[in-house]
PDB file of N, CA and C in Angstrom:
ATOM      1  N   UNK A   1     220.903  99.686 246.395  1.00  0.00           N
ATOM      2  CA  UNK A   1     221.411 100.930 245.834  1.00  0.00           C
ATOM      3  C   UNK A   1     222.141 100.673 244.516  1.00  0.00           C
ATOM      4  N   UNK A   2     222.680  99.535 244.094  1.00  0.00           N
ATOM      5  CA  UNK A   2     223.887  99.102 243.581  1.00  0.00           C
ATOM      6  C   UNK A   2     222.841  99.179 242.438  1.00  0.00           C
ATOM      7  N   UNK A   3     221.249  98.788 242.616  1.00  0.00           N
ATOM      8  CA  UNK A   3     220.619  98.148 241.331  1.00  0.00           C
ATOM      9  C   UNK A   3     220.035  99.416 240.804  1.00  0.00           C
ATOM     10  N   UNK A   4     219.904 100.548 241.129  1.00  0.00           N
ATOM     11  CA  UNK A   4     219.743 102.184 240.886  1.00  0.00           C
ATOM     12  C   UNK A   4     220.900 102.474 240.353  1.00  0.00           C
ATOM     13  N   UNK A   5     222.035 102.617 240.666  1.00  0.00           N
ATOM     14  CA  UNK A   5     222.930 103.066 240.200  1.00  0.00           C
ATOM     15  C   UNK A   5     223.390 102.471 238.989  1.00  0.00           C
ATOM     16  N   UNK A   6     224.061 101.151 239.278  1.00  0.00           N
ATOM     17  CA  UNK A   6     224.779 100.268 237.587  1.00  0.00           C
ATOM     18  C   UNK A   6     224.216 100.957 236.709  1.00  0.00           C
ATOM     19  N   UNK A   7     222.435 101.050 235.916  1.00  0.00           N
ATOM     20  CA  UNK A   7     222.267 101.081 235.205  1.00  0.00           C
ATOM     21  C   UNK A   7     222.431 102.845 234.261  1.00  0.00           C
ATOM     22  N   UNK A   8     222.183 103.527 235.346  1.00  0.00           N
ATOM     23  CA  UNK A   8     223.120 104.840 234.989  1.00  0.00           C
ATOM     24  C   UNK A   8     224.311 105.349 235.034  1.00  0.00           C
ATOM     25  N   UNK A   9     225.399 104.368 235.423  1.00  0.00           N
ATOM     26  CA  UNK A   9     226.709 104.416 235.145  1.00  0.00           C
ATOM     27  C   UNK A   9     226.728 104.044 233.876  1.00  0.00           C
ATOM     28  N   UNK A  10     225.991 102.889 233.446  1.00  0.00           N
ATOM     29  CA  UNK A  10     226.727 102.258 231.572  1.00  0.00           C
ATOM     30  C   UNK A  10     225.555 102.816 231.072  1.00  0.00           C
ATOM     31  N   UNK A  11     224.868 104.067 231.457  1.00  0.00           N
ATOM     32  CA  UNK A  11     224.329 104.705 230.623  1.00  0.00           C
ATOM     33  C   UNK A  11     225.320 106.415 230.494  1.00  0.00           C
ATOM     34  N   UNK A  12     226.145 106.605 231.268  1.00  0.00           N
ATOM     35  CA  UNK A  12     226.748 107.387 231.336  1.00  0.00           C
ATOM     36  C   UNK A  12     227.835 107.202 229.944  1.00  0.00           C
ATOM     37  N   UNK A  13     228.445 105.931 230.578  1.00  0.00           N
ATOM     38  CA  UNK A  13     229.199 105.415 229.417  1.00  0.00           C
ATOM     39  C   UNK A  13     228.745 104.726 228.174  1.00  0.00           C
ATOM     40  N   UNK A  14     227.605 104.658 228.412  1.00  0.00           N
ATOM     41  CA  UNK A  14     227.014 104.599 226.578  1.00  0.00           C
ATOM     42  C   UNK A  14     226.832 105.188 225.604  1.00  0.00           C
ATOM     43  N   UNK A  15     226.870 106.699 226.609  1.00  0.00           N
ATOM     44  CA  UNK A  15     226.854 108.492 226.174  1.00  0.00           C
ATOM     45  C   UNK A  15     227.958 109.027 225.673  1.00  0.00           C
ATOM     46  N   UNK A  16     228.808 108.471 226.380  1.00  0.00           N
ATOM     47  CA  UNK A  16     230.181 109.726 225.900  1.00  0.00           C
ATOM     48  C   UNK A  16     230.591 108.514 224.414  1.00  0.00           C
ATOM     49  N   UNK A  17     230.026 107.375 224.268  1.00  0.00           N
ATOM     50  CA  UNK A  17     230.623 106.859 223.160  1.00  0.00           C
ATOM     51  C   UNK A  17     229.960 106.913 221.991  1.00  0.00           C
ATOM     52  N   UNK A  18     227.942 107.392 222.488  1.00  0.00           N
ATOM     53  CA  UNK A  18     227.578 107.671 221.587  1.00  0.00           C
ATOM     54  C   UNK A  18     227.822 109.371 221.023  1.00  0.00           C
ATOM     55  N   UNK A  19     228.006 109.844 222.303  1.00  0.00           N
ATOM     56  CA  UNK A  19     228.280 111.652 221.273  1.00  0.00           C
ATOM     57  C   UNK A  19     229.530 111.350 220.768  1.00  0.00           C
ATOM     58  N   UNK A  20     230.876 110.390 221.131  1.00  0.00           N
ATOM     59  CA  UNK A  20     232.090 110.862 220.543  1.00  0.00           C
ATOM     60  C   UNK A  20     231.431 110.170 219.038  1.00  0.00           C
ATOM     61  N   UNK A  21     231.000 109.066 218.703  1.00  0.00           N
ATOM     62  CA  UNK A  21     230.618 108.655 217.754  1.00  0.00           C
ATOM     63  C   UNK A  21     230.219 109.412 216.757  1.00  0.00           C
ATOM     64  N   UNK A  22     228.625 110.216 217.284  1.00  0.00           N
ATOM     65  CA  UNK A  22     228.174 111.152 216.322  1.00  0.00           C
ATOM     66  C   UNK A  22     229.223 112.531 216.071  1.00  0.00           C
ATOM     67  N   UNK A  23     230.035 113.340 217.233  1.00  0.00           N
ATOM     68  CA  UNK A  23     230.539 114.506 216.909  1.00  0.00           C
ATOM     69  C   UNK A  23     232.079 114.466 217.003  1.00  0.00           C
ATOM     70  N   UNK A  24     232.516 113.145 217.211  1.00  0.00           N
ATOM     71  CA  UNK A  24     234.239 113.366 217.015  1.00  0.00           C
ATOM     72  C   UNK A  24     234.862 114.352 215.679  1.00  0.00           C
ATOM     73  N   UNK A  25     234.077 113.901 214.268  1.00  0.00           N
ATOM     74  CA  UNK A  25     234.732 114.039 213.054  1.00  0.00           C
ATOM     75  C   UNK A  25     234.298 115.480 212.548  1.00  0.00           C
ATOM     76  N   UNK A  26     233.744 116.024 213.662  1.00  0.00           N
ATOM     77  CA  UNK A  26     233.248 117.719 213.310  1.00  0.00           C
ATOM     78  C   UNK A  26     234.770 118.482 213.430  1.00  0.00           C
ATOM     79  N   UNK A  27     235.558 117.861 214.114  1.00  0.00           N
ATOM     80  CA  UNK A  27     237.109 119.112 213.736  1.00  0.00           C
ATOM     81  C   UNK A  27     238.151 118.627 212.461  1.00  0.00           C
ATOM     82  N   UNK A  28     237.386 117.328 212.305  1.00  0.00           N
ATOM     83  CA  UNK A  28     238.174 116.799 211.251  1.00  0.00           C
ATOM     84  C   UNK A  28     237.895 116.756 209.775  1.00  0.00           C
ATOM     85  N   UNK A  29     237.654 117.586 209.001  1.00  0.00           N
ATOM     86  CA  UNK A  29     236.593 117.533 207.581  1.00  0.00           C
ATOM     87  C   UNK A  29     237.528 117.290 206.773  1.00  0.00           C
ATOM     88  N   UNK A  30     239.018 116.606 206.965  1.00  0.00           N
ATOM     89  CA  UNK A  30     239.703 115.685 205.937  1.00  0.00           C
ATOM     90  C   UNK A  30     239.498 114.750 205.392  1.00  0.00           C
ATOM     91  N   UNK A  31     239.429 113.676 206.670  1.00  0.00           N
ATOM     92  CA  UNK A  31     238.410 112.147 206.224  1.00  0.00           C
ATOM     93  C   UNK A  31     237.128 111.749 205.388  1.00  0.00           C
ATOM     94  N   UNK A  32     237.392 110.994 204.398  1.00  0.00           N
ATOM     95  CA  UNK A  32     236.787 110.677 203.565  1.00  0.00           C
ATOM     96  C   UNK A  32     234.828 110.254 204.606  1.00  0.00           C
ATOM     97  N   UNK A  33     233.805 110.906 204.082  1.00  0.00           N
ATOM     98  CA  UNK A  33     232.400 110.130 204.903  1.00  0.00           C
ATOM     99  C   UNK A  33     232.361 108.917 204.972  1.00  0.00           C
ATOM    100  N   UNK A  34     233.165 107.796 204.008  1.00  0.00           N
ATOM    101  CA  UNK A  34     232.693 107.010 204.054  1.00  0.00           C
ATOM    102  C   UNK A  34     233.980 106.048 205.449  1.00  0.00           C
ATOM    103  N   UNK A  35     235.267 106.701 205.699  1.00  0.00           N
ATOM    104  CA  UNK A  35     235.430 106.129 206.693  1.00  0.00           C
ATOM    105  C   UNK A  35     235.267 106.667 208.041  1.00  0.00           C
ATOM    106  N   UNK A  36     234.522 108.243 207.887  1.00  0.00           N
ATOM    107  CA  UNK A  36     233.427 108.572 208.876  1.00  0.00           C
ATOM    108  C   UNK A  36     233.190 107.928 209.444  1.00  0.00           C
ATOM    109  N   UNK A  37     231.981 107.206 208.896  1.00  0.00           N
ATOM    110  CA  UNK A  37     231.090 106.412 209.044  1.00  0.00           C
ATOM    111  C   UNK A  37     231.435 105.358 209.272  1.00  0.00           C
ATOM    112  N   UNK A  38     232.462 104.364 209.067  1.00  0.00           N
ATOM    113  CA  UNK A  38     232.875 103.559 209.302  1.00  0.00           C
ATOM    114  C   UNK A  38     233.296 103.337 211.008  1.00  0.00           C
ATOM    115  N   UNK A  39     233.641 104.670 211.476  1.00  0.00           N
ATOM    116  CA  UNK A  39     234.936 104.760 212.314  1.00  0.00           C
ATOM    117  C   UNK A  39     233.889 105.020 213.644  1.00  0.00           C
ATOM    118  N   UNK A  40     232.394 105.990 213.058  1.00  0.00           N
ATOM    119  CA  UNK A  40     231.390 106.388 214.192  1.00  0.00           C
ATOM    120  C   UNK A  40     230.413 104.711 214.117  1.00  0.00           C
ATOM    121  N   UNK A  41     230.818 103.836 213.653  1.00  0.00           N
ATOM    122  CA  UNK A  41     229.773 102.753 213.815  1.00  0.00           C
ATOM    123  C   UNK A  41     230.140 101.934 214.334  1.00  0.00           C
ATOM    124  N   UNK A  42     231.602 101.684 214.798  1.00  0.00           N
ATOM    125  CA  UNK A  42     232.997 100.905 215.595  1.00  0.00           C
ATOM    126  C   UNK A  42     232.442 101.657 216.513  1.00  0.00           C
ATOM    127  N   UNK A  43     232.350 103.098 216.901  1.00  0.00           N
ATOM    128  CA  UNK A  43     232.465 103.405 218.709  1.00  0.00           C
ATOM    129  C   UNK A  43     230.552 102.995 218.789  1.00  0.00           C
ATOM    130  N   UNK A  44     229.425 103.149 217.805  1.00  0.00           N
ATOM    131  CA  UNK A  44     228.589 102.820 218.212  1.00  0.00           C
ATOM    132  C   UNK A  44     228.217 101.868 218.715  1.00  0.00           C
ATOM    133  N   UNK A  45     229.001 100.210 218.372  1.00  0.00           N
ATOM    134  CA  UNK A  45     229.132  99.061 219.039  1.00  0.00           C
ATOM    135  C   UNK A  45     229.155  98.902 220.024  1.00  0.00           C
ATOM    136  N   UNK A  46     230.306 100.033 220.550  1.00  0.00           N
ATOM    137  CA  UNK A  46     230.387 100.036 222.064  1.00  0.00           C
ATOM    138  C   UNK A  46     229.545 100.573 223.231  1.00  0.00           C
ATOM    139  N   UNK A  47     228.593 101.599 222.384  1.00  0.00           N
ATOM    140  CA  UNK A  47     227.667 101.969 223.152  1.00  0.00           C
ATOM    141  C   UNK A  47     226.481 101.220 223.535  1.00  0.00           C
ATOM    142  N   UNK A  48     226.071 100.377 222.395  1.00  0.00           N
ATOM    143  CA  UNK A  48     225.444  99.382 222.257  1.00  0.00           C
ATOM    144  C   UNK A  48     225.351  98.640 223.396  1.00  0.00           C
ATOM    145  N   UNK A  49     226.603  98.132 223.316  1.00  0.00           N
ATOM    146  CA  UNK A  49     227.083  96.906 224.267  1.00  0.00           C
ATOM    147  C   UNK A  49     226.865  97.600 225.750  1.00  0.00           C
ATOM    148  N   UNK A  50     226.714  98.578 225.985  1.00  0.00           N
ATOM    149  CA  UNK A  50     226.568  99.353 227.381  1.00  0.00           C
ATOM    150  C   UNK A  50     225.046  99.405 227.355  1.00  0.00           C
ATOM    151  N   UNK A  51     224.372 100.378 226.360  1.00  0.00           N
ATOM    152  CA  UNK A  51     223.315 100.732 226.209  1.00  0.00           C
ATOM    153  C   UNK A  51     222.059  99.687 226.875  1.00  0.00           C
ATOM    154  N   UNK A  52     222.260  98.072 226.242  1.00  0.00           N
ATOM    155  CA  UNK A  52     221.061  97.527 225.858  1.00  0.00           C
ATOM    156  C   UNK A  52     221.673  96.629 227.523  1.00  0.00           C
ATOM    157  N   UNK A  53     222.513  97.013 228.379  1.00  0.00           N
ATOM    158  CA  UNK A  53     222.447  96.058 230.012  1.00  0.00           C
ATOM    159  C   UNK A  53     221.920  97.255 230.522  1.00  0.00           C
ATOM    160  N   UNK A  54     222.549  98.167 230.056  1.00  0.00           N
ATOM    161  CA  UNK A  54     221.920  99.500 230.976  1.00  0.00           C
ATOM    162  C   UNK A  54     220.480  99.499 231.016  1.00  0.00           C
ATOM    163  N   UNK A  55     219.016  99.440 230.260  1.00  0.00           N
ATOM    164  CA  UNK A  55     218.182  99.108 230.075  1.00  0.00           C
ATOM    165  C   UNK A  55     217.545  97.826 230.553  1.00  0.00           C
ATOM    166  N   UNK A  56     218.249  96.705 230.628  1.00  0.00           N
ATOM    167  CA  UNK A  56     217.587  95.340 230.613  1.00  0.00           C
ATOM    168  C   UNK A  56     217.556  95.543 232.199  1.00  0.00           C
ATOM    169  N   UNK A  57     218.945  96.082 233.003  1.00  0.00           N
ATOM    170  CA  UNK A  57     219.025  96.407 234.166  1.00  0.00           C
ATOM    171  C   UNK A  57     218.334  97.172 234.875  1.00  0.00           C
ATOM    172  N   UNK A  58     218.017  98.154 234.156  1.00  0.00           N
ATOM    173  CA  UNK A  58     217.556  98.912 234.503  1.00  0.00           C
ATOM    174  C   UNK A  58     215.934  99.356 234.760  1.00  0.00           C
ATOM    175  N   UNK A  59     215.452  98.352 233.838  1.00  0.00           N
ATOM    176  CA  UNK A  59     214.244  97.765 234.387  1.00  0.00           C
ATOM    177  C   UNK A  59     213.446  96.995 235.351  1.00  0.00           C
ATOM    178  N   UNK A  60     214.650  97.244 235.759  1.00  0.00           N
ATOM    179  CA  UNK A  60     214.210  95.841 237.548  1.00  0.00           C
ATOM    180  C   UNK A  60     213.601  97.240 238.205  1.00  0.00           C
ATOM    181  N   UNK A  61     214.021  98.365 238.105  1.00  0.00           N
ATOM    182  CA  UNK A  61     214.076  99.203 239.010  1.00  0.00           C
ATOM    183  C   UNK A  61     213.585 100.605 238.917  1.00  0.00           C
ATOM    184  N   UNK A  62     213.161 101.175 237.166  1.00  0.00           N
ATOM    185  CA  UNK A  62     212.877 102.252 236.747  1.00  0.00           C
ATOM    186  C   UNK A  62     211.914 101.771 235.804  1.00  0.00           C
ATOM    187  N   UNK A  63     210.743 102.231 235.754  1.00  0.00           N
ATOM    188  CA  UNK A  63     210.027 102.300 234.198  1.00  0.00           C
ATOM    189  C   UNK A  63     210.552 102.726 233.152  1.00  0.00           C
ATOM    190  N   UNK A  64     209.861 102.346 232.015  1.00  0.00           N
ATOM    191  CA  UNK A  64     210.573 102.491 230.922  1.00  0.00           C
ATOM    192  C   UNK A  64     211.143 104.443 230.527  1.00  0.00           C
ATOM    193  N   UNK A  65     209.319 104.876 231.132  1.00  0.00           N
ATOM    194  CA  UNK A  65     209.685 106.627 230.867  1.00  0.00           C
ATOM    195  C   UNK A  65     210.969 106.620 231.664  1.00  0.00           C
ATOM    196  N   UNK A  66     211.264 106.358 233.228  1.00  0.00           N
ATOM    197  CA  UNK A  66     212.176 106.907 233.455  1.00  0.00           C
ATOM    198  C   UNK A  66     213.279 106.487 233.006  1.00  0.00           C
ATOM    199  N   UNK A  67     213.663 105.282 232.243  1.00  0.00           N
ATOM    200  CA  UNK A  67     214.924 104.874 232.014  1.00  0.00           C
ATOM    201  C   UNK A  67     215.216 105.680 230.647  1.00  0.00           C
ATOM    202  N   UNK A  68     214.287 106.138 229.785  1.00  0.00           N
ATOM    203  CA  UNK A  68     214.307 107.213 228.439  1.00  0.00           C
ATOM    204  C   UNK A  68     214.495 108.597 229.711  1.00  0.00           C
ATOM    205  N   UNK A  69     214.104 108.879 229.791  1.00  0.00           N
ATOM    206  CA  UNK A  69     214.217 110.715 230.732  1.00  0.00           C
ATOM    207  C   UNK A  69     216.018 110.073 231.247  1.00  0.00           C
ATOM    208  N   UNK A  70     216.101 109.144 232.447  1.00  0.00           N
ATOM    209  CA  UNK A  70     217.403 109.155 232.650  1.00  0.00           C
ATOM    210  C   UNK A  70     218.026 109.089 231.417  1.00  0.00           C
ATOM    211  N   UNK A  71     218.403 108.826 230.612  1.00  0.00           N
ATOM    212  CA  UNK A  71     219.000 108.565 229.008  1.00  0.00           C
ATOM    213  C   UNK A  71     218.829 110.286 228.595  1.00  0.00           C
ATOM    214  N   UNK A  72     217.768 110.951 228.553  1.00  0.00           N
ATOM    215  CA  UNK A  72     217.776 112.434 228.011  1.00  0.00           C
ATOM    216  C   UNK A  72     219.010 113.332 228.642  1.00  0.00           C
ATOM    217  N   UNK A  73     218.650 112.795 229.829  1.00  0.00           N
ATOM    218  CA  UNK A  73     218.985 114.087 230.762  1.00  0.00           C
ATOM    219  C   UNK A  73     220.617 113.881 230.754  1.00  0.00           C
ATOM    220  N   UNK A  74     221.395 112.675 230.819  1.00  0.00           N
ATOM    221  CA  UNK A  74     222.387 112.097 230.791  1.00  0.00           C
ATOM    222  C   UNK A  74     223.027 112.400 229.684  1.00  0.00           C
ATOM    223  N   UNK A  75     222.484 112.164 228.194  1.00  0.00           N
ATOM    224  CA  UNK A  75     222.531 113.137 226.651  1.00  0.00           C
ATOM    225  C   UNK A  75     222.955 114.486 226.988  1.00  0.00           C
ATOM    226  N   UNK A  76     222.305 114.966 227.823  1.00  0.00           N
ATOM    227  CA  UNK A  76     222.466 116.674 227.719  1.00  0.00           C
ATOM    228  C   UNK A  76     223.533 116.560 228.634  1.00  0.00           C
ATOM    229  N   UNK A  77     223.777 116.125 229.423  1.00  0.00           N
ATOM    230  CA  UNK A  77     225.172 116.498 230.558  1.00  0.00           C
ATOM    231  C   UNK A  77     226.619 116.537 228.949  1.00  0.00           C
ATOM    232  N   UNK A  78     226.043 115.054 228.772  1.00  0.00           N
ATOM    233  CA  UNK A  78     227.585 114.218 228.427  1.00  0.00           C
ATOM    234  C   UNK A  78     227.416 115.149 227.297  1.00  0.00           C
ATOM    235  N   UNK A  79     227.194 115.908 226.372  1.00  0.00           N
ATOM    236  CA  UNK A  79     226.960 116.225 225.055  1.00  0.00           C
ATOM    237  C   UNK A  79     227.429 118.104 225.816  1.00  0.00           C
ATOM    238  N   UNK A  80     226.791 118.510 226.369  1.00  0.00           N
ATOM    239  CA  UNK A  80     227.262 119.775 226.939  1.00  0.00           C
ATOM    240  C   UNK A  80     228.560 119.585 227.402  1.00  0.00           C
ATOM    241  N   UNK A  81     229.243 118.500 228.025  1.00  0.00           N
ATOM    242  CA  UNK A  81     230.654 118.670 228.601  1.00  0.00           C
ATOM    243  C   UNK A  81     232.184 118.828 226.771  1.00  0.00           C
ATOM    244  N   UNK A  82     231.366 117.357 226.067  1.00  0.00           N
ATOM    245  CA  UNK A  82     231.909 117.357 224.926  1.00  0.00           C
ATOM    246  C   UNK A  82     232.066 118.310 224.288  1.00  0.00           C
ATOM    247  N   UNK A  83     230.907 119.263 223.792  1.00  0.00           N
ATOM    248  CA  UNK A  83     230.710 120.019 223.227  1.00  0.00           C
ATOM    249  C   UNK A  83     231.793 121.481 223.541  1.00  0.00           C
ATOM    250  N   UNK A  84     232.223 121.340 224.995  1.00  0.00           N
ATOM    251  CA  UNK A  84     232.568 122.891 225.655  1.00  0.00           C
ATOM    252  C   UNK A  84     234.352 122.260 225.431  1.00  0.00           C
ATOM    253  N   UNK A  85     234.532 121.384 226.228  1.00  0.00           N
ATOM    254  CA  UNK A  85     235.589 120.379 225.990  1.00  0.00           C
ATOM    255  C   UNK A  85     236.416 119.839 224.837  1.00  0.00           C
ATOM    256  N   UNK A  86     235.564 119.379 223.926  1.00  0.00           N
ATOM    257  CA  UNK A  86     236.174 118.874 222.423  1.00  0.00           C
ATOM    258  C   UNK A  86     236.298 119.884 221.679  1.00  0.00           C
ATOM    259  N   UNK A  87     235.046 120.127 221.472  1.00  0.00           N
ATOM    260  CA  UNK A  87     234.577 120.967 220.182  1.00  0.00           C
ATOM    261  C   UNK A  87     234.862 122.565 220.583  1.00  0.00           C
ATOM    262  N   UNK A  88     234.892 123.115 221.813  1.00  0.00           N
ATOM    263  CA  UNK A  88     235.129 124.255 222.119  1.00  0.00           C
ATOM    264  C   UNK A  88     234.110 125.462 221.872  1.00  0.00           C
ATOM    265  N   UNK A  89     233.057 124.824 222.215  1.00  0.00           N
ATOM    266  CA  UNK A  89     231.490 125.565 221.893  1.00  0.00           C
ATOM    267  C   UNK A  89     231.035 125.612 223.314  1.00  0.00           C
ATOM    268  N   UNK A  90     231.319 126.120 224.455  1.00  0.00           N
ATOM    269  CA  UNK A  90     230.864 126.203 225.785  1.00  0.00           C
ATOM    270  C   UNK A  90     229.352 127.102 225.550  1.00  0.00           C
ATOM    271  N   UNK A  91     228.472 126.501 226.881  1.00  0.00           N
ATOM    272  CA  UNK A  91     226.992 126.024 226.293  1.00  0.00           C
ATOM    273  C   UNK A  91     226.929 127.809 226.624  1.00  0.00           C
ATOM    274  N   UNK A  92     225.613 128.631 226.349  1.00  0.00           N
ATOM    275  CA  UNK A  92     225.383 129.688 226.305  1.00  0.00           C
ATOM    276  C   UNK A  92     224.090 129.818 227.238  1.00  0.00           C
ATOM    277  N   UNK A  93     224.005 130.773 227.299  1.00  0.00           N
ATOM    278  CA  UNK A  93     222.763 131.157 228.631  1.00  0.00           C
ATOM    279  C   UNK A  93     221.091 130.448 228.190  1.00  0.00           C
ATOM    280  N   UNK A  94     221.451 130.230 227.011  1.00  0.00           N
ATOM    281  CA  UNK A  94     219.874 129.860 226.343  1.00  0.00           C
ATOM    282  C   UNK A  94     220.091 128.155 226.115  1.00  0.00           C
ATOM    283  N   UNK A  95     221.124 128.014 226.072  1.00  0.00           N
ATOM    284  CA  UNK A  95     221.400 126.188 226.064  1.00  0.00           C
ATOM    285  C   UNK A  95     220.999 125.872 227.766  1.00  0.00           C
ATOM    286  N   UNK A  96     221.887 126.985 228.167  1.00  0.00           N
ATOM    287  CA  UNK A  96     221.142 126.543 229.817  1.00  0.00           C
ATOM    288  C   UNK A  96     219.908 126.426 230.409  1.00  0.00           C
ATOM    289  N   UNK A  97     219.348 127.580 229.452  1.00  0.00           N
ATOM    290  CA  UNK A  97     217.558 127.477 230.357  1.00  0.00           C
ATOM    291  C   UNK A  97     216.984 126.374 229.294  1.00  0.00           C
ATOM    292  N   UNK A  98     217.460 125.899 228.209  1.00  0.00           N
ATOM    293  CA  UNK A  98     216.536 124.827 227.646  1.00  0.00           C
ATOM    294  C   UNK A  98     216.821 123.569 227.968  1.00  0.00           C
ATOM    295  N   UNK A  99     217.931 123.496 228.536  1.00  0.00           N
ATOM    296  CA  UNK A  99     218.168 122.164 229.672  1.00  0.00           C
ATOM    297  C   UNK A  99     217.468 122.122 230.653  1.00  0.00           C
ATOM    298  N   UNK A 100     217.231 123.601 231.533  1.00  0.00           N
ATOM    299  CA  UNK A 100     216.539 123.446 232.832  1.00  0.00           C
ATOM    300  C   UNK A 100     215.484 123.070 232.610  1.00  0.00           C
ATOM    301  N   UNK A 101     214.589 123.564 231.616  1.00  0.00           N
ATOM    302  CA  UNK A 101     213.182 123.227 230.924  1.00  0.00           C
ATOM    303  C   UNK A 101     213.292 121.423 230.698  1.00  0.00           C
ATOM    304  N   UNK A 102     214.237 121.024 230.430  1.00  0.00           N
ATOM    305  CA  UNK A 102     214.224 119.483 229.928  1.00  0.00           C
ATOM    306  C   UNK A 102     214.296 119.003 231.091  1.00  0.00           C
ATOM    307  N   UNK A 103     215.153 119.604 232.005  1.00  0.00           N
ATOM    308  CA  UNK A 103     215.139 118.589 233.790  1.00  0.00           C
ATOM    309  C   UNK A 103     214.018 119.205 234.258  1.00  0.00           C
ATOM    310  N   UNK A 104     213.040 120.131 234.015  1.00  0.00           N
ATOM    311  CA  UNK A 104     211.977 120.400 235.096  1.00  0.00           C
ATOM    312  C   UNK A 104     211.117 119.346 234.402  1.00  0.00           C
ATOM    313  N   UNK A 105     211.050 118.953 233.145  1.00  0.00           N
ATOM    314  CA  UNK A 105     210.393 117.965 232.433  1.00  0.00           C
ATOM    315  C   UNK A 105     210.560 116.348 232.821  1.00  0.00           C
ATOM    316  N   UNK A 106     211.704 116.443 233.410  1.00  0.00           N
ATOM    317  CA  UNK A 106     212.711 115.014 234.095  1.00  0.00           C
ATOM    318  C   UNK A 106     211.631 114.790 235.617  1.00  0.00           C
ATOM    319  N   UNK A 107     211.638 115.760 235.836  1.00  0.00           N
ATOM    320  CA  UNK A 107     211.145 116.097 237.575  1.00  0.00           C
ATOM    321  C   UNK A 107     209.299 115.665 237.483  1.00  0.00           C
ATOM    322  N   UNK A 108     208.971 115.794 236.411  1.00  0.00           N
ATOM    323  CA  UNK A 108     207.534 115.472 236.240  1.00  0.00           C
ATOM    324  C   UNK A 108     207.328 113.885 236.097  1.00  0.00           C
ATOM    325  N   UNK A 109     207.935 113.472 234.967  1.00  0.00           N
ATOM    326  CA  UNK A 109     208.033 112.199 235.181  1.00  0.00           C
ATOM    327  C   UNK A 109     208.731 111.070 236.079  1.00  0.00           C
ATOM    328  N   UNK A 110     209.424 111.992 236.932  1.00  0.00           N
ATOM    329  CA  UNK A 110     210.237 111.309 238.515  1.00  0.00           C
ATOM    330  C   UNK A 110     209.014 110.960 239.727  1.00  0.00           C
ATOM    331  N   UNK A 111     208.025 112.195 239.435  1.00  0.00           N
ATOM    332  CA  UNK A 111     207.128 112.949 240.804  1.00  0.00           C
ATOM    333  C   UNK A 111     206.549 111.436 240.834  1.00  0.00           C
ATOM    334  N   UNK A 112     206.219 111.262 242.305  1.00  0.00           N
ATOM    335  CA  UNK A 112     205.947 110.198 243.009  1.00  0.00           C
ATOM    336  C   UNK A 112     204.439 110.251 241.907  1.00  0.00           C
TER     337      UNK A 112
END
C-alpha cells in the first residue's frame, strides 16, 4: 500500500510548491520580475526535489499515463484550494464541471 501511496503524497507536495511558485506573486505587483523570478525558481527546486522520487517511485507501481493523470488531477485539487484560499478566487460552477470532465478523463485512463 505504502508503494501506491508515497508517490502521491510528494506529488501532493510537489504541487502546492509548484502553484505557490507560479501564483504566490499575483497579490504582490511591487516586486521587481526579476526577483519574481528569482524567488518562484528557489520554491521550484523544491518541487523538483519531490517531483522527480515521486515519479521514479512511482513507477514501480503506475504507468507513466497514470503517474501524468495522477499529477493532473492533483494540479487541479492543489491549484483550486490555493486559488479560493490565497488568491481569494473560489472556483465557480463552470471550473467545477471542467474538472469533473478532467476526472471523468482520469477514470478512462484508470479503467482496468
Amino acid at each position: 500500500m505504502q508503494a501506491y501511496l508515497t508517490p502521491i503524497a510528494l506529488l501532493v507536495a510537489s504541487n502546492v510548491f509548484m502553484t505557490t511558485a507560479w501564483y504566490w506573486h499575483l497579490k504582490f505587483k511591487a516586486p521587481p520580475l526579476m526577483l519574481v523570478i528569482l524567488v518562484s525558481w528557489g520554491l521550484a527546486f523544491f518541487e523538483y526535489c519531490l517531483a522527480v522520487p515521486a515519479n521514479r517511485f512511482g513507477s514501480e507501481v503506475y504507468s507513466p499515463a497514470q503517474l501524468k493523470t495522477i499529477q493532473e488531477v492533483i494540479t487541479l485539487v492543489v491549484f483550486a484550494g490555493f486559488s479560493a484560499v490565497y488568491l481569494g478566487h473560489a472556483p465557480t460552477w463552470n471550473t467545477a464541471i471542467g474538472f469533473a470532465l478532467i476526472a471523468a478523463g482520469a477514470y478512462f485512463v484508470f479503467r482496468g
